[in-house]
N, C-alpha and C. Protein backbone atom coordinates (compact mmCIF):
# COMPACT_ATOMS: atom_id res chain seq x y z
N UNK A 1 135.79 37.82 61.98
CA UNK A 1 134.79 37.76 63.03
C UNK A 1 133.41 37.68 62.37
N UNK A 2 132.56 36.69 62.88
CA UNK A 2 131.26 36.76 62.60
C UNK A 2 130.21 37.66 63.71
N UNK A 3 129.59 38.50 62.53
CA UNK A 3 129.05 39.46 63.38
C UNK A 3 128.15 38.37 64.04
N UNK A 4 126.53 38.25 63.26
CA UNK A 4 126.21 36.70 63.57
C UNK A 4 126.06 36.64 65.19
N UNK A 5 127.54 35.46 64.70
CA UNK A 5 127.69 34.51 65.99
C UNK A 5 127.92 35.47 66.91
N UNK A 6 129.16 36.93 66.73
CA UNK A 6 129.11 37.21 68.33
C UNK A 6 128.17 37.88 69.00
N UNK A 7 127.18 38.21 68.43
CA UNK A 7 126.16 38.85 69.48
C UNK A 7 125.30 37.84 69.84
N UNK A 8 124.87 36.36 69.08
CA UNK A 8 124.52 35.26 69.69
C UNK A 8 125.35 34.71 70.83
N UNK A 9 126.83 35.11 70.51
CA UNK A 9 127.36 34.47 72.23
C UNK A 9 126.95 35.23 72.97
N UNK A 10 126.95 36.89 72.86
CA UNK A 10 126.90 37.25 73.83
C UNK A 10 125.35 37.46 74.64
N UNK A 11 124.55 36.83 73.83
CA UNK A 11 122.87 36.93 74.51
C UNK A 11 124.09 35.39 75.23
N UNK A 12 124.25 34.57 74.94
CA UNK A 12 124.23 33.52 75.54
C UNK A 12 125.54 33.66 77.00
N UNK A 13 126.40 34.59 76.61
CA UNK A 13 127.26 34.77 77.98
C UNK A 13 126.31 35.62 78.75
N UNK A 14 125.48 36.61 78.61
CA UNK A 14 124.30 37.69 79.77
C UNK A 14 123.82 36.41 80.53
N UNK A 15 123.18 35.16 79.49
CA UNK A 15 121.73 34.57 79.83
C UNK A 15 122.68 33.52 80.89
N UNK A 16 123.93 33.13 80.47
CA UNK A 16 124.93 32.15 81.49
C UNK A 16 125.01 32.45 82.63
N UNK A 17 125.71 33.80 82.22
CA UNK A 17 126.07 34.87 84.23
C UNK A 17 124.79 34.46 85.27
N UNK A 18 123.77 35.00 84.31
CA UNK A 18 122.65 35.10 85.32
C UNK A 18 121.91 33.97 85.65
N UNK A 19 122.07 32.59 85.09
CA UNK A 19 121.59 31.47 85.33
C UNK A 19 122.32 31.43 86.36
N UNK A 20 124.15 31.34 85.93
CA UNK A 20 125.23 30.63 86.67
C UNK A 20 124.87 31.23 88.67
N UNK A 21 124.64 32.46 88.51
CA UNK A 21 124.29 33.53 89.63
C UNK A 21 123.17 32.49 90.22
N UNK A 22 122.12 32.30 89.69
CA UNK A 22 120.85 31.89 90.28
C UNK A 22 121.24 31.00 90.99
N UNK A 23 121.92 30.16 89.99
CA UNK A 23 122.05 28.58 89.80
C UNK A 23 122.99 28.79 91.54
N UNK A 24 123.81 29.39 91.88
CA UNK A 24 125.01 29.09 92.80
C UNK A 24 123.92 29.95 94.14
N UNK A 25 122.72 31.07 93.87
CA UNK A 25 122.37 31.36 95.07
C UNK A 25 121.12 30.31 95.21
N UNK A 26 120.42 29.19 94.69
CA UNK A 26 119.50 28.24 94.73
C UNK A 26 120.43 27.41 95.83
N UNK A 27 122.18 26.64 95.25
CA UNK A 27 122.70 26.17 95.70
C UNK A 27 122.96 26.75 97.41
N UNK A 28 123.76 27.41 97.42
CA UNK A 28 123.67 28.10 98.85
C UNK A 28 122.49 28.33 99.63
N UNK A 29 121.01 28.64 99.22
CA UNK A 29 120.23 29.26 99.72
C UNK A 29 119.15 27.30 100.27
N UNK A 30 119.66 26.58 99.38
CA UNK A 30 119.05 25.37 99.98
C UNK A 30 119.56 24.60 100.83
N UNK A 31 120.94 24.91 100.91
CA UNK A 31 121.57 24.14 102.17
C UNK A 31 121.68 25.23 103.31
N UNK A 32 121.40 26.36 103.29
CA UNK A 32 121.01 27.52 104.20
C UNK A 32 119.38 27.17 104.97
N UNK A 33 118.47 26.60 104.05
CA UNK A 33 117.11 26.47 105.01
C UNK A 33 116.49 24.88 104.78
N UNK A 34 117.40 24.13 103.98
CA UNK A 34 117.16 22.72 103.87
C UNK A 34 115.54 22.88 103.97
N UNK A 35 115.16 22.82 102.84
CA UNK A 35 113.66 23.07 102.79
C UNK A 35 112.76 21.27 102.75
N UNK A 36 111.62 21.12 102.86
CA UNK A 36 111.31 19.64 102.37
C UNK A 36 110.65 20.07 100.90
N UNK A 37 109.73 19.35 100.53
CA UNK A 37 108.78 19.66 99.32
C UNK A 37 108.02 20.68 99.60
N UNK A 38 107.40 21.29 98.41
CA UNK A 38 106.72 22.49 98.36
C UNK A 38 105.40 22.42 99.47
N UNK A 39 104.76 21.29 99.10
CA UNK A 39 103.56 20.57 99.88
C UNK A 39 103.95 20.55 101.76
N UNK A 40 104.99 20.25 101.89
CA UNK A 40 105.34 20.01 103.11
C UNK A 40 105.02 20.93 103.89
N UNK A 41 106.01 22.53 103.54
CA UNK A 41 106.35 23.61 103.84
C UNK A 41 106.16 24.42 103.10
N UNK A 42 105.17 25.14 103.01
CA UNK A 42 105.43 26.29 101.58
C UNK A 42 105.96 27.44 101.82
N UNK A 43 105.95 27.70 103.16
CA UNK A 43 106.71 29.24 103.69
C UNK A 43 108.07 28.90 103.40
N UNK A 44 108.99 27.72 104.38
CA UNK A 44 110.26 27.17 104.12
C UNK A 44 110.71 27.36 102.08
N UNK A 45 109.88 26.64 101.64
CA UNK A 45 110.18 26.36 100.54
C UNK A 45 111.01 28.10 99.35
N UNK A 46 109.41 29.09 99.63
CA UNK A 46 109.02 29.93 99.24
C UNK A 46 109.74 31.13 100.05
N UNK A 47 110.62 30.92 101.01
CA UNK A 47 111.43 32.18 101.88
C UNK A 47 112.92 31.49 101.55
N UNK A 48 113.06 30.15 101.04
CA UNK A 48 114.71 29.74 100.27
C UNK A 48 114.67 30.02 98.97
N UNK A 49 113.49 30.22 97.96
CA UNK A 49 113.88 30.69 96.96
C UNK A 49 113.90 32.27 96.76
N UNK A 50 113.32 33.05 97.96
CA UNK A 50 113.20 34.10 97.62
C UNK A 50 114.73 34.80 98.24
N UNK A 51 115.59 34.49 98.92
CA UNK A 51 116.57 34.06 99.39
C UNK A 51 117.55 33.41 98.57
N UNK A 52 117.36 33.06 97.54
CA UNK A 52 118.16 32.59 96.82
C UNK A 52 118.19 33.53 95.66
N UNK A 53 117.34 34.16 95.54
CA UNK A 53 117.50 35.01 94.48
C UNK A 53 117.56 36.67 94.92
N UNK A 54 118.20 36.83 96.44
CA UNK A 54 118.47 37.63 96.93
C UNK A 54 120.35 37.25 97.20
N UNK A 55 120.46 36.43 97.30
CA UNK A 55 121.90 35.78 97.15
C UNK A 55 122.52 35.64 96.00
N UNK A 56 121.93 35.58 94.97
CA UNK A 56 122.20 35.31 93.31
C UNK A 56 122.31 36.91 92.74
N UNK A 57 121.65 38.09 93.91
CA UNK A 57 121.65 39.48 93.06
C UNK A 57 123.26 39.55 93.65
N UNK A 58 123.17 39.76 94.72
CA UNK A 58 124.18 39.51 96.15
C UNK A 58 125.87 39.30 94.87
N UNK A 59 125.54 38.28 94.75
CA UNK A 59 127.28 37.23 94.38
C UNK A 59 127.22 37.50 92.66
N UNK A 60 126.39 37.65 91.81
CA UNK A 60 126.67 39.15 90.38
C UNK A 60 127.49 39.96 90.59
N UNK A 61 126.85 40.88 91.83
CA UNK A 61 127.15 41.78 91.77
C UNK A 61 129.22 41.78 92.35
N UNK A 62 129.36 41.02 93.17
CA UNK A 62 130.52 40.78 93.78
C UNK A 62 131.77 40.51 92.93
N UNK A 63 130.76 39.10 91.85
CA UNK A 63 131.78 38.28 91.01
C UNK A 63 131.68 39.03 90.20
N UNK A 64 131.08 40.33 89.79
CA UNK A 64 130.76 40.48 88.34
C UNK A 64 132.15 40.90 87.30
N UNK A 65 133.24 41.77 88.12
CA UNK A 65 134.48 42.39 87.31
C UNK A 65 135.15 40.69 87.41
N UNK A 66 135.72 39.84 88.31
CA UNK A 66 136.69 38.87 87.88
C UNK A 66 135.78 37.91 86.67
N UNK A 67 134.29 37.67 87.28
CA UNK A 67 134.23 36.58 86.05
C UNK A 67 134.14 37.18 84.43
N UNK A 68 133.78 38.84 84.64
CA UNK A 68 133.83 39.05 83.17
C UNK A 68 135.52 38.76 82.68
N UNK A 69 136.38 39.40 83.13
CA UNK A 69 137.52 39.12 82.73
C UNK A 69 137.85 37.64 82.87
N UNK A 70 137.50 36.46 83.42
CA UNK A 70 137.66 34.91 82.71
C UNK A 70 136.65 35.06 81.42
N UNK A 71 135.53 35.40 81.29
CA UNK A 71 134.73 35.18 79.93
C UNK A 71 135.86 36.05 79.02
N UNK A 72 135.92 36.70 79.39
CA UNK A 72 137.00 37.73 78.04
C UNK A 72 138.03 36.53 77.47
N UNK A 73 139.14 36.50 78.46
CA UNK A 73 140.03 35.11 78.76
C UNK A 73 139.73 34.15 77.85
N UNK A 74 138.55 33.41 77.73
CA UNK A 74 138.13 32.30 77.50
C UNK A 74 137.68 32.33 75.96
N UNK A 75 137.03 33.80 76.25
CA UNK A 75 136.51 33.73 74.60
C UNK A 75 137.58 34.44 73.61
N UNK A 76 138.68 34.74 73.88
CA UNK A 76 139.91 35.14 72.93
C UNK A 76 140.67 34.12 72.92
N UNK A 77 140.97 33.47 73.61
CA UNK A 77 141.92 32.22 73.48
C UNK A 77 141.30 31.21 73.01
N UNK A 78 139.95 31.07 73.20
CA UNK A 78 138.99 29.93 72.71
C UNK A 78 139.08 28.72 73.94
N UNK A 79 138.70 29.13 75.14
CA UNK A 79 139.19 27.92 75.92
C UNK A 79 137.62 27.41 76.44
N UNK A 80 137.14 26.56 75.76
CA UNK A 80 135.86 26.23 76.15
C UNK A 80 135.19 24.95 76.89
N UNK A 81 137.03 24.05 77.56
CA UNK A 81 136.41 23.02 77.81
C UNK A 81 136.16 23.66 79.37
N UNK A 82 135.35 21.87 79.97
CA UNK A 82 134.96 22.55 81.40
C UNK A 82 135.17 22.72 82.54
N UNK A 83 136.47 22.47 82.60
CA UNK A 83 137.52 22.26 83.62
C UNK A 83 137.93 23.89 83.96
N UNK A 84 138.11 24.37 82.40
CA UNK A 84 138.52 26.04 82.64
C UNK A 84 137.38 26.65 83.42
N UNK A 85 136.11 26.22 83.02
CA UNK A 85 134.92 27.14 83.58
C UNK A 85 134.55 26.57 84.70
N UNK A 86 134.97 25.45 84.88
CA UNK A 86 134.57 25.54 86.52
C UNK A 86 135.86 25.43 87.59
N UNK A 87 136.72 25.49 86.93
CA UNK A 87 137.87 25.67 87.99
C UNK A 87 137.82 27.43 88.17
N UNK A 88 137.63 28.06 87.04
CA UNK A 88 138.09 29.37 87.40
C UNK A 88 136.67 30.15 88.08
N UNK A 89 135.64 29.52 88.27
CA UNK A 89 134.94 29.90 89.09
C UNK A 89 134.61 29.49 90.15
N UNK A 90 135.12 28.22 90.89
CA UNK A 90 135.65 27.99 92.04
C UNK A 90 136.67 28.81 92.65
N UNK A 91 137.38 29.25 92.17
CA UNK A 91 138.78 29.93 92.30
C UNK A 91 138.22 31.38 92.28
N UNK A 92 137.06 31.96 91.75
CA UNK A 92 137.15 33.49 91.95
C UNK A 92 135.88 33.32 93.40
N UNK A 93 135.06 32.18 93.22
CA UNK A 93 134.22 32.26 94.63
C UNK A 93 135.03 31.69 95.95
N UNK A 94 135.83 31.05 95.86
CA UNK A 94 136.79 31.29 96.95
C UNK A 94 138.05 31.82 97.03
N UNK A 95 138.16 32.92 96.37
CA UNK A 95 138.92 34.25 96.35
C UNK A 95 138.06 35.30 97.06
N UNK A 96 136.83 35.19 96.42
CA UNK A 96 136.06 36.50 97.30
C UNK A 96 135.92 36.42 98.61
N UNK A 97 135.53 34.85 99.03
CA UNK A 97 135.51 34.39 100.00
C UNK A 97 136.47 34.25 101.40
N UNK A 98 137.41 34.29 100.90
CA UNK A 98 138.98 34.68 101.91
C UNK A 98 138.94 35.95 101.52
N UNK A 99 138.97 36.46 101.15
CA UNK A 99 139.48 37.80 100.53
C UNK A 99 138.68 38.75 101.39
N UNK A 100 137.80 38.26 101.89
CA UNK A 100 136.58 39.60 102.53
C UNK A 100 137.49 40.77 103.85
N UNK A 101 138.50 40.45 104.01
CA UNK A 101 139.19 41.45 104.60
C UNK A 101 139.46 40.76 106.67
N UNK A 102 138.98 39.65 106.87
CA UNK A 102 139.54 38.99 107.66
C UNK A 102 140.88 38.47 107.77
N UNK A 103 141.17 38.77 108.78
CA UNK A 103 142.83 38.41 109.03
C UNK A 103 143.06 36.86 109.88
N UNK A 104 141.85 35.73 109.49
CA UNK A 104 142.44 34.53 110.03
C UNK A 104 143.23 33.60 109.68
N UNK A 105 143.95 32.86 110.36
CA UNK A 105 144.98 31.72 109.52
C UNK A 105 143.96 30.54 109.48
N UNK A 106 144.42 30.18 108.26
CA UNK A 106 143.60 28.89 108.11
C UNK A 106 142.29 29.31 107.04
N UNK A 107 141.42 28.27 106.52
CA UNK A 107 140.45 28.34 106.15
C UNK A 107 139.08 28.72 106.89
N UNK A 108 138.29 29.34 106.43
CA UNK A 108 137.40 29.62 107.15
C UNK A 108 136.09 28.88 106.96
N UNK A 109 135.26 28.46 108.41
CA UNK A 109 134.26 27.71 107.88
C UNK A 109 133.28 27.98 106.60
N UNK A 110 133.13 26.62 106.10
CA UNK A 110 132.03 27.03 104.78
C UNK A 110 132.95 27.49 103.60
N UNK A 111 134.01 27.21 103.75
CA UNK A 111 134.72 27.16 102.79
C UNK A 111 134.83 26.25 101.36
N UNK A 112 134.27 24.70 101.83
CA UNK A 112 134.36 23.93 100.84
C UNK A 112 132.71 23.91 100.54
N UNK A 113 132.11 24.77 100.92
CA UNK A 113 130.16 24.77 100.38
C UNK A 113 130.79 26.38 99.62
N UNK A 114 131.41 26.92 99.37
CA UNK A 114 131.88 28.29 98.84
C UNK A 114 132.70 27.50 97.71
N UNK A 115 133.37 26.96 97.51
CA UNK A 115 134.23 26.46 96.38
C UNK A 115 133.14 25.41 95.99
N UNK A 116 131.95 24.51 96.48
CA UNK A 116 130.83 23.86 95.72
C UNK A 116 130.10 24.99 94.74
N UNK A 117 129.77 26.08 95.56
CA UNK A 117 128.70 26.63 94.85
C UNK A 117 129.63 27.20 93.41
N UNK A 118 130.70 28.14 93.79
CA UNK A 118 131.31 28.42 92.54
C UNK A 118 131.42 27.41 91.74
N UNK A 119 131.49 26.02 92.03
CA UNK A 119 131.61 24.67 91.03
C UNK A 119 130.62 24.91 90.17
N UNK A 120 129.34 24.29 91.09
CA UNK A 120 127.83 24.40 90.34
C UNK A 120 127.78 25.64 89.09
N UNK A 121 128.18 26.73 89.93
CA UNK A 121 128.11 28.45 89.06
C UNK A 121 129.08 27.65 87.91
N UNK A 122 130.06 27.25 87.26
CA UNK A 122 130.77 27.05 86.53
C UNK A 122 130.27 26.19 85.68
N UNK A 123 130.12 24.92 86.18
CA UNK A 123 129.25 24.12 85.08
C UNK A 123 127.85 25.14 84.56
N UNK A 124 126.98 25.25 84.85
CA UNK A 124 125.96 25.75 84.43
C UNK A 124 126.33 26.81 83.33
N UNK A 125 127.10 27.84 84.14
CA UNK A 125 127.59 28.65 82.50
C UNK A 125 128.43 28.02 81.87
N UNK A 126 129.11 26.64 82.17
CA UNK A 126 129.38 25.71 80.23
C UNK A 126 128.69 25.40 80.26
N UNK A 127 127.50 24.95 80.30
CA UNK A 127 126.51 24.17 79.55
C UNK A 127 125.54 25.52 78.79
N UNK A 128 125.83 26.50 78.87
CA UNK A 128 125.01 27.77 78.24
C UNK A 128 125.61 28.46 77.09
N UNK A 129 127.27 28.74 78.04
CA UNK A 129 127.98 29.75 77.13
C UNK A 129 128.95 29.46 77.08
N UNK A 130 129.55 28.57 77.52
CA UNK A 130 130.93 28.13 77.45
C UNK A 130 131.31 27.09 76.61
N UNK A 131 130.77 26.14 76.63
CA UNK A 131 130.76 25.11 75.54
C UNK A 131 131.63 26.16 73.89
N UNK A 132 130.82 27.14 74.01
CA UNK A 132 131.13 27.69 72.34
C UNK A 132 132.04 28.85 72.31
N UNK A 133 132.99 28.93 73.25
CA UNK A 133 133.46 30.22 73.41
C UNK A 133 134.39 30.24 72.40
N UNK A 134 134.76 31.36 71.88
CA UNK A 134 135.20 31.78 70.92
C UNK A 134 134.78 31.29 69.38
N UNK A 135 133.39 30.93 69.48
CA UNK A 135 133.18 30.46 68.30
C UNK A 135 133.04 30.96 67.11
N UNK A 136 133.17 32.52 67.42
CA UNK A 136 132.53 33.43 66.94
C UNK A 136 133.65 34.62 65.88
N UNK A 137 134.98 33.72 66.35
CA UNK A 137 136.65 34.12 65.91
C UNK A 137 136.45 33.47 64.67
N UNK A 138 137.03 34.18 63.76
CA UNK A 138 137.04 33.70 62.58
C UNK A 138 138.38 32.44 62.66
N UNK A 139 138.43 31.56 61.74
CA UNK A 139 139.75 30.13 62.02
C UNK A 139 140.72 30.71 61.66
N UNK A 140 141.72 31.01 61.79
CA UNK A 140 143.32 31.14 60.70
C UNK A 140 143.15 29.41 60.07
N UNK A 141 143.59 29.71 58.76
CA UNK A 141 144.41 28.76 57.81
C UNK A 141 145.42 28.47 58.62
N UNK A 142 145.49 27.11 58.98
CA UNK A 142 147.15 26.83 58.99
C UNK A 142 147.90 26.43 57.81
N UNK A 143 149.32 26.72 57.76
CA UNK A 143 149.77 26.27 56.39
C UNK A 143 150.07 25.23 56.00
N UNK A 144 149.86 24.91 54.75
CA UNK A 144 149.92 23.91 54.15
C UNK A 144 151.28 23.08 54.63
N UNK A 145 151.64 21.78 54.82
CA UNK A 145 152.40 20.75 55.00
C UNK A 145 153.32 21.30 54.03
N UNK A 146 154.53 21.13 54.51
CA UNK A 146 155.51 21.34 53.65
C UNK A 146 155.96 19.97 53.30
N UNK A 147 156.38 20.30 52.11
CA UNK A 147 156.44 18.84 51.13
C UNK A 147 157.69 18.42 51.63
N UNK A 148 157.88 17.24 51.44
CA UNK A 148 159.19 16.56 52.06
C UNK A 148 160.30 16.15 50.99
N UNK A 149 161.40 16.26 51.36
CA UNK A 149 162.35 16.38 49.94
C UNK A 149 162.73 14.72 49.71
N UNK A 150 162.53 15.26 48.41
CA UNK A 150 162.94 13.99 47.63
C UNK A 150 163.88 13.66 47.56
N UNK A 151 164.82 12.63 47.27
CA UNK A 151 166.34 12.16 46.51
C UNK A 151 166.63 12.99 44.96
N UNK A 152 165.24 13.55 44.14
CA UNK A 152 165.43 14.48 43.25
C UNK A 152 166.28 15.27 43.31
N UNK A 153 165.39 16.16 44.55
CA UNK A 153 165.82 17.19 45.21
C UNK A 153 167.51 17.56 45.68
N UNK A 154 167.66 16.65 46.26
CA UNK A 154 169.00 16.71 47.18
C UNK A 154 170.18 16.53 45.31
């Protein structure tokens, strides 16, 4: 293990979460007040971001035990492409999302803007911290090719 690298991942998995967080309550919080330009509206503009980062403390705090255990996941096995990180955070934001203790059949509205935002949340932390996960594991040697027998041999 490189000491090093792992406390550089891990400034870079803190600084991911909390982008990824922002990043997914910006998402939600702009199709919540569909704002125009700053110029347009500045209350609109300025009550969706403040709202968005009341939604981003909000969904941390919610996601915070499943997505640490995918970062754990990810960074022991070394699984860093981005399919893992944004499938499995689609999959824990619409887990929380059914999961809230309603007993309906079927999907519930806002379901596929709940599996977007976890998308968005997923890319953003690979492009931070995921890209390099487990980089920080030292390599095993694999062993050398075993030589192939000769007609000597036999």
């Amino acid at each position: 293990m490189n000491g090093t690298l792992f406390i550089w991942q891990l400034i870079k998995i803190i600084v991911g979460f909390v982008v990824a967080v922002t990043a997914s309550g910006l998402f939600l919080s702009w199709g919540l007040f569909q704002p125009g330009s700053p110029e347009a509206d500045p209350a609109a503009f300025a009550a969706m971001i403040g709202a968005a980062f009341v939604t981003a403390s909000v969904l941390g705090a919610v996601a915070f035990v499943p997505a640490a255990c995918v970062i754990l996941v990810s960074e022991i096995a070394r699984l860093s492409g981005i399919v893992f990180h944004v499938a499995s955070a689609g999959a824990i934001a619409f887990l929380l999302w059914t999961l809230d203790g309603t007993a309906d059949a079927g999907l519930r509205p806002g379901s596929p803007v709940v599996l977007a935002a976890g998308f968005v949340s997923g890319a953003v932390y690979w492009i931070i911290a995921g890209r390099t996960a487990g980089n920080w594991l030292l390599r095993t040697k694999t062993a050398p090719h075993e030589e192939k027998a000769t007609d000597e041999d036999l």
